[in-house]
C-alpha atoms as a PDB file:
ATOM      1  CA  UNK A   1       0.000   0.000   0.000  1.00  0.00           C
ATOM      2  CA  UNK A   2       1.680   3.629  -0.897  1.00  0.00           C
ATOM      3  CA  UNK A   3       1.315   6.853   0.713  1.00  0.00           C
ATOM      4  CA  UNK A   4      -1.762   8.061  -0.530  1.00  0.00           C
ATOM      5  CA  UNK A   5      -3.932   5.085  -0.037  1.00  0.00           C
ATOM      6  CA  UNK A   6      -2.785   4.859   3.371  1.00  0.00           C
ATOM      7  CA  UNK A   7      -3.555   8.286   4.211  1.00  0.00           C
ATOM      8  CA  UNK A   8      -7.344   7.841   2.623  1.00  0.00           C
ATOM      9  CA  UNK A   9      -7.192   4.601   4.810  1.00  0.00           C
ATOM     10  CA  UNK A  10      -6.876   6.494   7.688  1.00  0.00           C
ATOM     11  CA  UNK A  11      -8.741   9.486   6.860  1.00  0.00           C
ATOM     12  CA  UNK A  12     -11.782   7.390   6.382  1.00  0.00           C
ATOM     13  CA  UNK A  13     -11.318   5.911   9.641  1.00  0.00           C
ATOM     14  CA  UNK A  14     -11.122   8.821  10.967  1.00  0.00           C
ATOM     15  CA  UNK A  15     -14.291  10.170   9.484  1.00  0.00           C
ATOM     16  CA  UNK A  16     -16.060   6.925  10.803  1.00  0.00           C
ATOM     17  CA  UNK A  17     -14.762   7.229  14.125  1.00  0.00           C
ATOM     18  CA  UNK A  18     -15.675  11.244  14.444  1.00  0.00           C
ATOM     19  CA  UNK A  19     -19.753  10.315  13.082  1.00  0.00           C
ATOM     20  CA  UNK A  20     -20.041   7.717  15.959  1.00  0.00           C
ATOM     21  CA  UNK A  21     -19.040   9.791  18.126  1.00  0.00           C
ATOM     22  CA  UNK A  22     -21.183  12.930  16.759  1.00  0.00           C
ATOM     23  CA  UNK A  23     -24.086  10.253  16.931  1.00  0.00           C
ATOM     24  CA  UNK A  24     -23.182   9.664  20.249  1.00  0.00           C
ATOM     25  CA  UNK A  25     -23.090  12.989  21.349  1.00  0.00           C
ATOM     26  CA  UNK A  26     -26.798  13.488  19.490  1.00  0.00           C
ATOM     27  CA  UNK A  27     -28.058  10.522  21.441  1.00  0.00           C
ATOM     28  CA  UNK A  28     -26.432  12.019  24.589  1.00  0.00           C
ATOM     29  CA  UNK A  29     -27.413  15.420  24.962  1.00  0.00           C
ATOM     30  CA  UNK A  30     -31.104  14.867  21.672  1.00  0.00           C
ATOM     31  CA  UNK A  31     -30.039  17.321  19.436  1.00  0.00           C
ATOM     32  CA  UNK A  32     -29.846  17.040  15.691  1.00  0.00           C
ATOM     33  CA  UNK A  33     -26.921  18.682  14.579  1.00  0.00           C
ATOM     34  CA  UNK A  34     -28.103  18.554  11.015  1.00  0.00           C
ATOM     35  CA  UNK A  35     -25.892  16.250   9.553  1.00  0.00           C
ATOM     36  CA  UNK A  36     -27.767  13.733   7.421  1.00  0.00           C
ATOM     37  CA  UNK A  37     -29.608  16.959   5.794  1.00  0.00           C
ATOM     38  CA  UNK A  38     -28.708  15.827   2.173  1.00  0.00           C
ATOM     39  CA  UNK A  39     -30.089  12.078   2.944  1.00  0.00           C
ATOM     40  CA  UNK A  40     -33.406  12.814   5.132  1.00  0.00           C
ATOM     41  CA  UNK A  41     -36.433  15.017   3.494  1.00  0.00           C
ATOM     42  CA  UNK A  42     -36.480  18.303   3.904  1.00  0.00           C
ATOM     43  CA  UNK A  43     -37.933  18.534   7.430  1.00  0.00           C
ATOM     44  CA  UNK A  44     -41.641  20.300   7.818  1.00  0.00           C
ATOM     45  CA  UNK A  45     -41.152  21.925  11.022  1.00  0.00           C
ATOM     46  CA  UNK A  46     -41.161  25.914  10.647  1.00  0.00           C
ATOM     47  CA  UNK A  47     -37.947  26.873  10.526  1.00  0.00           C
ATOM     48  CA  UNK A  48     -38.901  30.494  11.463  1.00  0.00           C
ATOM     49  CA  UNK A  49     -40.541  29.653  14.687  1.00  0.00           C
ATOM     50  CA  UNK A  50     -39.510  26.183  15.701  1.00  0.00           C
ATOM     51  CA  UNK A  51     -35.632  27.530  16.669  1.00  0.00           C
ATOM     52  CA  UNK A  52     -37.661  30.343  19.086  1.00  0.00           C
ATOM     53  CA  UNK A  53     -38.632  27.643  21.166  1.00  0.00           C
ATOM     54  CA  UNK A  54     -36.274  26.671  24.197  1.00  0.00           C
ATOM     55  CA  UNK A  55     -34.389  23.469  23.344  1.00  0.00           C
ATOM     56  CA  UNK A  56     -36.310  21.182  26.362  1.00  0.00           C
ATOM     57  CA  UNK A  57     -39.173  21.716  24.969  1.00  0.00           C
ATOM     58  CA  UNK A  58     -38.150  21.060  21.158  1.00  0.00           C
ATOM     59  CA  UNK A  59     -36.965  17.471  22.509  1.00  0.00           C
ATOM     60  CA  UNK A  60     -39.875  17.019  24.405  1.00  0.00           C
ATOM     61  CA  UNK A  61     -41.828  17.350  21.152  1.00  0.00           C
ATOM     62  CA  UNK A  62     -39.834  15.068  19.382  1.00  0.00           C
ATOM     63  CA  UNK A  63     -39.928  12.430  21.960  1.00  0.00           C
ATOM     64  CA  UNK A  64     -44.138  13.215  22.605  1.00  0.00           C
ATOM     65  CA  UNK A  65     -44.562  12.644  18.491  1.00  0.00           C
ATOM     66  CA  UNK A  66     -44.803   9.379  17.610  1.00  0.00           C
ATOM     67  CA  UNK A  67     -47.424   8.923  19.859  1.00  0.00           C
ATOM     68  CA  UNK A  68     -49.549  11.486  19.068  1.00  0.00           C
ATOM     69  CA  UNK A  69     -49.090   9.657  15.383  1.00  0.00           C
ATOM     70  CA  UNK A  70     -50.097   6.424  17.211  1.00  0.00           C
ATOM     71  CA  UNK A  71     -53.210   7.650  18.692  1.00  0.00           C
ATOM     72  CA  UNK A  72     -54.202  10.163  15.606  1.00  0.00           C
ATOM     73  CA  UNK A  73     -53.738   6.660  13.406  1.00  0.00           C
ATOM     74  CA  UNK A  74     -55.824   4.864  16.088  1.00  0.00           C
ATOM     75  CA  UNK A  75     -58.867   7.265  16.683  1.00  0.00           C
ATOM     76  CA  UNK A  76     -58.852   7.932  12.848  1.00  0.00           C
ATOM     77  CA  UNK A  77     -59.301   4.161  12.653  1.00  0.00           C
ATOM     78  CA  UNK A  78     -61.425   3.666  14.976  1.00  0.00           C
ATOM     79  CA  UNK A  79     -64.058   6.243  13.221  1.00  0.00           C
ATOM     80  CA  UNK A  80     -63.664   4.673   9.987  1.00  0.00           C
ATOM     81  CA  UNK A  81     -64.708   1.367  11.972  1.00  0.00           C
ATOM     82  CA  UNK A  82     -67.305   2.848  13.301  1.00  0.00           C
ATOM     83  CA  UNK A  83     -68.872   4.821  10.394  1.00  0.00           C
ATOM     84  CA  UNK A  84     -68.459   1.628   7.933  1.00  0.00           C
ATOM     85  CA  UNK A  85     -69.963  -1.043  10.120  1.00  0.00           C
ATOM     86  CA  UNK A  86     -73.215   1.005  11.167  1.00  0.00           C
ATOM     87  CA  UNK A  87     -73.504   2.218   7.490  1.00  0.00           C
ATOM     88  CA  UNK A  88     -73.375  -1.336   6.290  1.00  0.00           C
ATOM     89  CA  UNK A  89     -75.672  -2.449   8.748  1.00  0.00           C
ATOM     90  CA  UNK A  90     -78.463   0.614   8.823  1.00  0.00           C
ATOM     91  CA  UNK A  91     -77.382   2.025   5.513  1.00  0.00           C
ATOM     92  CA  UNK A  92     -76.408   5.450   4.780  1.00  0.00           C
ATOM     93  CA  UNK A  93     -79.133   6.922   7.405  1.00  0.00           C
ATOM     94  CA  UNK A  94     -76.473   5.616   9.884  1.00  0.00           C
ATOM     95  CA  UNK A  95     -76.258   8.045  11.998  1.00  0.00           C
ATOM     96  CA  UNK A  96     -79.305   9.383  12.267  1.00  0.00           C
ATOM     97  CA  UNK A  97     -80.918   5.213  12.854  1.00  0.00           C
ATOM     98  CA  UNK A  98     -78.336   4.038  15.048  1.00  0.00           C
ATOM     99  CA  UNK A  99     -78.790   4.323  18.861  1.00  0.00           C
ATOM    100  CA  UNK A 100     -76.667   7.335  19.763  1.00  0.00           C
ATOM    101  CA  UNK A 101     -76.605   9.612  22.920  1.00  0.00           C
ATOM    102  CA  UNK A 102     -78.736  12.666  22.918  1.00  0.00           C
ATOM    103  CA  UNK A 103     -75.495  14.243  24.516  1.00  0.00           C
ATOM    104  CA  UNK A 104     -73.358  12.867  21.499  1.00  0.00           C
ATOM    105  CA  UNK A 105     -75.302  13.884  19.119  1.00  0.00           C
ATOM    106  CA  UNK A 106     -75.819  17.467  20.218  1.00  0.00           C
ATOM    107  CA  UNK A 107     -72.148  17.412  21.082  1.00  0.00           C
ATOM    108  CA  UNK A 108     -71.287  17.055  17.166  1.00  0.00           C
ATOM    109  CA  UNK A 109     -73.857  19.228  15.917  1.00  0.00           C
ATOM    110  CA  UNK A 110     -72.399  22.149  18.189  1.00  0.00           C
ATOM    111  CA  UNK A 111     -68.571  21.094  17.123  1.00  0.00           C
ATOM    112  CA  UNK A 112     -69.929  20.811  13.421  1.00  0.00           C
ATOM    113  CA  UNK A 113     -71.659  24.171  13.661  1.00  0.00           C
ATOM    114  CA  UNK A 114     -68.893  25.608  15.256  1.00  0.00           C
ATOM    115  CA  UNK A 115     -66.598  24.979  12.384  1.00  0.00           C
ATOM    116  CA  UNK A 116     -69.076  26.588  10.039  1.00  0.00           C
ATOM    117  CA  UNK A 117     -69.400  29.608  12.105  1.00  0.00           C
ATOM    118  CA  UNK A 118     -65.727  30.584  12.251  1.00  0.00           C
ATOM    119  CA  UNK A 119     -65.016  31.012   8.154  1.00  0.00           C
ATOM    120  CA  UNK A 120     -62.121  28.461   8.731  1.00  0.00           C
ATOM    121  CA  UNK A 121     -62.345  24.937   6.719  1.00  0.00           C
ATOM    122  CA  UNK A 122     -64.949  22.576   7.801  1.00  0.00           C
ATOM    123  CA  UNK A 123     -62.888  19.442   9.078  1.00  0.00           C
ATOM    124  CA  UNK A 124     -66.093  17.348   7.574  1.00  0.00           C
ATOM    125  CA  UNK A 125     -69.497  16.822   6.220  1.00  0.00           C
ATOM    126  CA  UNK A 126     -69.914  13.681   9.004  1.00  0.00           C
ATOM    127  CA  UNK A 127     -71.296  14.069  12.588  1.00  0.00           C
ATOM    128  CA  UNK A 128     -69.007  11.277  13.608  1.00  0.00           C
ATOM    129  CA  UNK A 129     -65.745  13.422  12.764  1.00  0.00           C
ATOM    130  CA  UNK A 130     -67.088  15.530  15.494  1.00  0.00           C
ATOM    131  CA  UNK A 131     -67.269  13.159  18.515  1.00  0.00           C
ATOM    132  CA  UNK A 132     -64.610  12.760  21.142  1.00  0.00           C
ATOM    133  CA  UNK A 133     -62.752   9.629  21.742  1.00  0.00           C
ATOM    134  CA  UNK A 134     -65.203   8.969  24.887  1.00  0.00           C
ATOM    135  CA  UNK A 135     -68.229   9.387  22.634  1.00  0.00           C
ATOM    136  CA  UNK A 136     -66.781   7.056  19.928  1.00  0.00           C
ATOM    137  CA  UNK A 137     -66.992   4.293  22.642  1.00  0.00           C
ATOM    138  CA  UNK A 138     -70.773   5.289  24.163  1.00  0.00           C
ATOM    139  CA  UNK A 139     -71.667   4.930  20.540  1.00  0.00           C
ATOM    140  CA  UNK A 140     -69.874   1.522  20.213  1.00  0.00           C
ATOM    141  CA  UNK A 141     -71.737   0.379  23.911  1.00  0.00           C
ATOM    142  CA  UNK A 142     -75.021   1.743  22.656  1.00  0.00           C
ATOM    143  CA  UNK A 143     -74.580  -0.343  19.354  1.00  0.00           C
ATOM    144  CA  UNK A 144     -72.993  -3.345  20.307  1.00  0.00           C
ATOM    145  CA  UNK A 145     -75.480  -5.955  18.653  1.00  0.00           C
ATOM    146  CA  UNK A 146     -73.941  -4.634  15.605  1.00  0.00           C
ATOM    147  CA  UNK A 147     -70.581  -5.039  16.899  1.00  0.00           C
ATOM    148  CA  UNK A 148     -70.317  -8.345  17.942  1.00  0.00           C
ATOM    149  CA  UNK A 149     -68.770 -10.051  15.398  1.00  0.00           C
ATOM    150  CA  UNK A 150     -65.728  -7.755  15.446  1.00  0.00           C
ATOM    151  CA  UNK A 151     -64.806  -7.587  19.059  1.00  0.00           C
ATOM    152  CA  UNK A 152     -64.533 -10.534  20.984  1.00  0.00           C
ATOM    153  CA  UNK A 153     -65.404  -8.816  24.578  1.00  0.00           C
ATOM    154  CA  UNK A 154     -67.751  -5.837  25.390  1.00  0.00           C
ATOM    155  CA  UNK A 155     -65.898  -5.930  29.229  1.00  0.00           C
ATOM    156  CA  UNK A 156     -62.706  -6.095  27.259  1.00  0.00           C
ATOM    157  CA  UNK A 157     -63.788  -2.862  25.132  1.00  0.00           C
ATOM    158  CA  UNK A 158     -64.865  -1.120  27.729  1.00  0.00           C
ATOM    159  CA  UNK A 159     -61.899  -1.917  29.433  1.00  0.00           C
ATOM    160  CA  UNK A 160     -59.182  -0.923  27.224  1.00  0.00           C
ATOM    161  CA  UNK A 161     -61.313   2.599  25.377  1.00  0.00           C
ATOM    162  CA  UNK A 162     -61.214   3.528  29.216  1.00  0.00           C
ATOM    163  CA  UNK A 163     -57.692   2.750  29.304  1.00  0.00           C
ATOM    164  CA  UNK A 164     -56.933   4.496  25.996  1.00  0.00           C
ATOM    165  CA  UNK A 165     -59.262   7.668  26.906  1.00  0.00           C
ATOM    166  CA  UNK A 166     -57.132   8.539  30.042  1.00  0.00           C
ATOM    167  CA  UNK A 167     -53.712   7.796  28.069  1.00  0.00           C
ATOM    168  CA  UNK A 168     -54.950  10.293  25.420  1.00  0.00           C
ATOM    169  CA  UNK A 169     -55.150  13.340  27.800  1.00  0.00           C
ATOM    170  CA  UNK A 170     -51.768  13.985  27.684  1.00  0.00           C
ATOM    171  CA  UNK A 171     -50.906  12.937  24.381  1.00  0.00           C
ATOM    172  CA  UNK A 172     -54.058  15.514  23.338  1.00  0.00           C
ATOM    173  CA  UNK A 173     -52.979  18.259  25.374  1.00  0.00           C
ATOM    174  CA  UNK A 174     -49.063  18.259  24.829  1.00  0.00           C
ATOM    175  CA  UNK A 175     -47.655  17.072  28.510  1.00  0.00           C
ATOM    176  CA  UNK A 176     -44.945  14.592  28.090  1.00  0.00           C
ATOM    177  CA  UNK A 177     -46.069  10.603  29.124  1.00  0.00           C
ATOM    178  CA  UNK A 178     -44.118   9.229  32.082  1.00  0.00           C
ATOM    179  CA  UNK A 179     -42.102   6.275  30.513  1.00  0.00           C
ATOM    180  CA  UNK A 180     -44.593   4.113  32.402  1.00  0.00           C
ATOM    181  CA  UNK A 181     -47.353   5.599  30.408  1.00  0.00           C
ATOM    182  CA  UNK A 182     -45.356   4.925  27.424  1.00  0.00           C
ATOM    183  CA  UNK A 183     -45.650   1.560  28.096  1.00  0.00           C
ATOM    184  CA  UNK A 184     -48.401   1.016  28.752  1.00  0.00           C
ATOM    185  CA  UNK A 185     -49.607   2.557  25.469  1.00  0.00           C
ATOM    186  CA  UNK A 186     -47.679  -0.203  24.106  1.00  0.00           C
ATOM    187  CA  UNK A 187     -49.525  -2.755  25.915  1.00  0.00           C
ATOM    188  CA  UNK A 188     -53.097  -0.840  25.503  1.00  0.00           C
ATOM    189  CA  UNK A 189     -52.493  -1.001  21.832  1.00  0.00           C
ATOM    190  CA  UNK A 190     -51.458  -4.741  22.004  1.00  0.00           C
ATOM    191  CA  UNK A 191     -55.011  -5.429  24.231  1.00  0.00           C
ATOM    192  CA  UNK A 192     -56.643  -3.059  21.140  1.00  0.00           C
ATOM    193  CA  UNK A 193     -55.944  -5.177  18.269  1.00  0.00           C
ATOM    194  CA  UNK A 194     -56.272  -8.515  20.477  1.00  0.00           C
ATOM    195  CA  UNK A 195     -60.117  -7.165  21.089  1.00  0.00           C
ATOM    196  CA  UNK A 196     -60.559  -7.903  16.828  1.00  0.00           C
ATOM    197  CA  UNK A 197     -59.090 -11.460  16.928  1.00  0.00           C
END
């Protein structure tokens, strides 16, 4: 080996050794120091406000993200669910034949109007879209003859949307879950999908 290829030798080496150690230092202290910029999309955040915000916080929000994705994939789910079994059951009339809350529905016809009322985008044309997590499960309970065939326990339902409601406070509201809050997301979400076996 001459000269030159043993000083690339070592210079890569080098290189390797100082990115471990940058990743390390990352890990350590969660920041990004921007280095895989030309590899990772562009990111979305709002890159005249985000850097305002004290760093703490900025981490927090990183760390509180994937499960607000959880839970928005979950409760988006969970409507669809909803919505498509009582339509295919009652028929498009759905919501209006189905047995649902007085509460409930006054609830989403206040939320719905409210949308209208402030000139901003109407988040949808269905009454469903404007229940809360809670009232997704009363109007589950209230129609469980039509959901019998997909979950294998009304106890067990009950059990884990009671579970799921309380872990989606602070997820909803932007305070950070205690790591044993994290996991037990995990396992609510594991008791979730074992309901539909």
């Amino acid at each position: 080996m001459n000269n030159l290829e043993e000083k690339i030798k070592v210079f890569a080496i080098s290189n390797q050794m100082a990115e471990r150690a940058l990743d390390q230092l990352e890990n350590k202290f969660r920041i990004d120091l921007g280095r895989n910029a030309l590899t990772e999309k562009k990111s979305d955040k709002d890159e005249a406000y985000y850097p305002q915000f004290d760093h703490d916080i900025r981490a927090q929000a990183r760390d509180m993200a994937v499960h607000y994705e959880l839970f928005y994939c979950l409760e988006v789910s969970i409507r669809s669910l909803v919505r498509e079994k009582l339509k295919a059951e009652l028929g498009s009339a759905w919501w209006d034949k189905s047995e649902i809350p007085d509460g409930v529905r006054k609830n989403a016809r206040e939320n719905m109007q409210r949308d209208i009322d402030s000139g901003f985008t109407q988040r949808s044309d269905h009454e469903i879209d404007y229940t809360t997590f809670g009232e997704l499960a009363e109007i589950v309970r209230k129609n469980w003859q039509h959901f019998v065939d997909i979950f294998n326990s009304e106890k067990a339902f009950n059990r884990v949307m009671h579970s799921l409601n309380l872990l989606r406070g602070p997820i909803a509201h932007c305070s950070p879950l205690a790591e044993d809050e994290v996991v037990r997301l995990r396992l609510t979400m594991k008791d979730w999908f074992r309901l539909m076996e």
